[in-house]
C-alpha atoms as a PDB file:
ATOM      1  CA  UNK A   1     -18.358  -2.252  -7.976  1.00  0.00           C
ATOM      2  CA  UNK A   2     -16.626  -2.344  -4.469  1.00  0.00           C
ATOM      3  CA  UNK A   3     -14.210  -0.111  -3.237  1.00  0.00           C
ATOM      4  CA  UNK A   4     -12.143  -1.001   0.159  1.00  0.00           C
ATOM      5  CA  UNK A   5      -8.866   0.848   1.420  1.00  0.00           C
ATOM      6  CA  UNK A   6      -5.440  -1.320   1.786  1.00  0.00           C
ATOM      7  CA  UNK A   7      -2.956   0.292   4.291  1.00  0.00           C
ATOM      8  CA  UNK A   8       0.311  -1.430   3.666  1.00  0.00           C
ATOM      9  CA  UNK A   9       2.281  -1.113   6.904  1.00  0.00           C
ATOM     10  CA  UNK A  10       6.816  -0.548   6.762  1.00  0.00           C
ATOM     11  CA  UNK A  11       9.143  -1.039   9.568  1.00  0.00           C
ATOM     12  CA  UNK A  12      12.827  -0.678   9.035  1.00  0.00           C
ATOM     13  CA  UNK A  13      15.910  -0.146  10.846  1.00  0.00           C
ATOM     14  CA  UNK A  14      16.414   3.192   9.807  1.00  0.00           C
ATOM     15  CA  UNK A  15      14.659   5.474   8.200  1.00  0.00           C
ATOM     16  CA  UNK A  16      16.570   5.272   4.687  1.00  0.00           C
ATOM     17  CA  UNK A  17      15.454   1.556   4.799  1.00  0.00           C
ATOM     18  CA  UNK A  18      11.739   2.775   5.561  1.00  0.00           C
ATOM     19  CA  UNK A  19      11.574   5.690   2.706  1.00  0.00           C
ATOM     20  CA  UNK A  20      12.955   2.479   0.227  1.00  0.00           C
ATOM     21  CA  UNK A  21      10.353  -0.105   1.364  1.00  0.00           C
ATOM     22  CA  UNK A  22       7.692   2.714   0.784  1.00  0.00           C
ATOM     23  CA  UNK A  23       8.843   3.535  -3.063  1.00  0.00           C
ATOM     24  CA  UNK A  24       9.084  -0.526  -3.631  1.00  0.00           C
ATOM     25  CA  UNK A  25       5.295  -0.646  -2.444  1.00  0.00           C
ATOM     26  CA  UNK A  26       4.293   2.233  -4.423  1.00  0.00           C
ATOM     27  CA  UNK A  27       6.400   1.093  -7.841  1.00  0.00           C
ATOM     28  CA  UNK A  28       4.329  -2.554  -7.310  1.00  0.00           C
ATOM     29  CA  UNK A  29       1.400  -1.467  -6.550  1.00  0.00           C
ATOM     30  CA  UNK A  30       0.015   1.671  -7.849  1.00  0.00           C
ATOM     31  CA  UNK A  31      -1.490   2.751 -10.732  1.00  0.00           C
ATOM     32  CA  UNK A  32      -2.416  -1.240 -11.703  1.00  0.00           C
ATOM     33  CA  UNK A  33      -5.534  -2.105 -13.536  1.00  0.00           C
ATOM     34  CA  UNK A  34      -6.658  -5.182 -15.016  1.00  0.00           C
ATOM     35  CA  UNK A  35      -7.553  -9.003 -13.558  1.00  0.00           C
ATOM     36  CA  UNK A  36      -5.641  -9.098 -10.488  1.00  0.00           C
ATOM     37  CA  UNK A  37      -5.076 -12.146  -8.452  1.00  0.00           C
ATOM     38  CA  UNK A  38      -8.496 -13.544  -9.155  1.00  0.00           C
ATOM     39  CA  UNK A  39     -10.206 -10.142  -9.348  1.00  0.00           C
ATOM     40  CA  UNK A  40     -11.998  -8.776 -11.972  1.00  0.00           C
ATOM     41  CA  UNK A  41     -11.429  -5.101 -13.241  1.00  0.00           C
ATOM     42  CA  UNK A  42      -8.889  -3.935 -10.552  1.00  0.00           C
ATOM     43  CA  UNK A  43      -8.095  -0.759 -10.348  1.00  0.00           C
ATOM     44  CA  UNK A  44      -5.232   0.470  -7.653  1.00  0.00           C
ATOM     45  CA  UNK A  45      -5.015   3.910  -6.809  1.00  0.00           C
ATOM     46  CA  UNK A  46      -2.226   5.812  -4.207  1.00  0.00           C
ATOM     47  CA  UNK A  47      -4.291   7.347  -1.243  1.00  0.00           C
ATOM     48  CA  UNK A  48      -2.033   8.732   1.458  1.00  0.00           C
ATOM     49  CA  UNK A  49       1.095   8.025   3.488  1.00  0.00           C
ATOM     50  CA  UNK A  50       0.301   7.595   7.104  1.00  0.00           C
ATOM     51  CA  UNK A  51       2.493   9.640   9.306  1.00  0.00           C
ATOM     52  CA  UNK A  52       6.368   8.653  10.058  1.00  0.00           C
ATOM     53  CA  UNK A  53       6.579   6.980  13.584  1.00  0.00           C
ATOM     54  CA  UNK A  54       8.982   5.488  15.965  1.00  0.00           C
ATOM     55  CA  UNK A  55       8.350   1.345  16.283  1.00  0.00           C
ATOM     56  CA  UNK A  56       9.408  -0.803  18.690  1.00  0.00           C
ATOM     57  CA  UNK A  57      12.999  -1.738  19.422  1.00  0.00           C
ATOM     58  CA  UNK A  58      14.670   1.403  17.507  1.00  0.00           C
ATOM     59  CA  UNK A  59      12.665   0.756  14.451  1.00  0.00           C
ATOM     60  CA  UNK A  60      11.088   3.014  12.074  1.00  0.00           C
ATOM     61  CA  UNK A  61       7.211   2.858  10.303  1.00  0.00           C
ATOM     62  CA  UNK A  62       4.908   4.525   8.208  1.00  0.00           C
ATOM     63  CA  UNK A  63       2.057   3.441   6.220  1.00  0.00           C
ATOM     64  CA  UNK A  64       0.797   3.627   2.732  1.00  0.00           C
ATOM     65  CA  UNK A  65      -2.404   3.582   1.723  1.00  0.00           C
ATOM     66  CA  UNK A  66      -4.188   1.968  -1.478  1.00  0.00           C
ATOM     67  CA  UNK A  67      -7.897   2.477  -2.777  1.00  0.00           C
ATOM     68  CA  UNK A  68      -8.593  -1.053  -4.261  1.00  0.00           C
ATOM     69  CA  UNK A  69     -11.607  -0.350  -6.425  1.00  0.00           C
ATOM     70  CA  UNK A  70     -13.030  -4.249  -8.423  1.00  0.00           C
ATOM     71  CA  UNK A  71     -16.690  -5.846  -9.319  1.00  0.00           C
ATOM     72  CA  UNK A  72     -17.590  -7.805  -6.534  1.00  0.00           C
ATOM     73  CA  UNK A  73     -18.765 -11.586  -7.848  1.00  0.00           C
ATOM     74  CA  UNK A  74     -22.687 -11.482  -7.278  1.00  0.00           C
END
C-alpha cells in the first residue's frame, strides 16, 4: 500500500471564484474509492486547505490537499 499527498492548487479572479473552484475539487474528488484511472484500490481522503493568498496580477489562490492512499503494482 502507498500513500502520497496531492495538493491541488486554485487561482481565480476573485475570491468568490476561488471558494467555488475549491468546493468543485472537493465534490470530485473526495471521499472516492475504488479502481481509479488505472489504480487499484484508491482511496481519496480531504487533508487540509492551504492558506488563502494573494497571486499574481490581482488574482486569488489557495490549495487543497488530498491523501491518495492505492497498492502499488510490485
Amino acid at each position: 500500500r502507498q500513500t502520497d499527498r496531492v495538493s491541488v492548487t486554485v487561482r481565480a479572479a476573485s475570491v468568490r471564484d476561488r471558494k467555488e473552484a475549491i468546493r468543485r475539487v472537493r465534490a470530485c474528488c473526495a471521499g472516492r474509492t475504488g479502481d481509479i484511472g488505472g489504480g487499484l484500490r484508491v482511496s481519496i481522503l480531504t487533508a487540509g486547505l492551504g492558506p488563502s493568498l494573494n497571486g499574481p496580477g490581482d488574482s486569488f489562490e489557495q490549495t487543497q490537499d488530498f491523501k491518495v492512499s492505492f497498492d502499488a503494482l510490485a
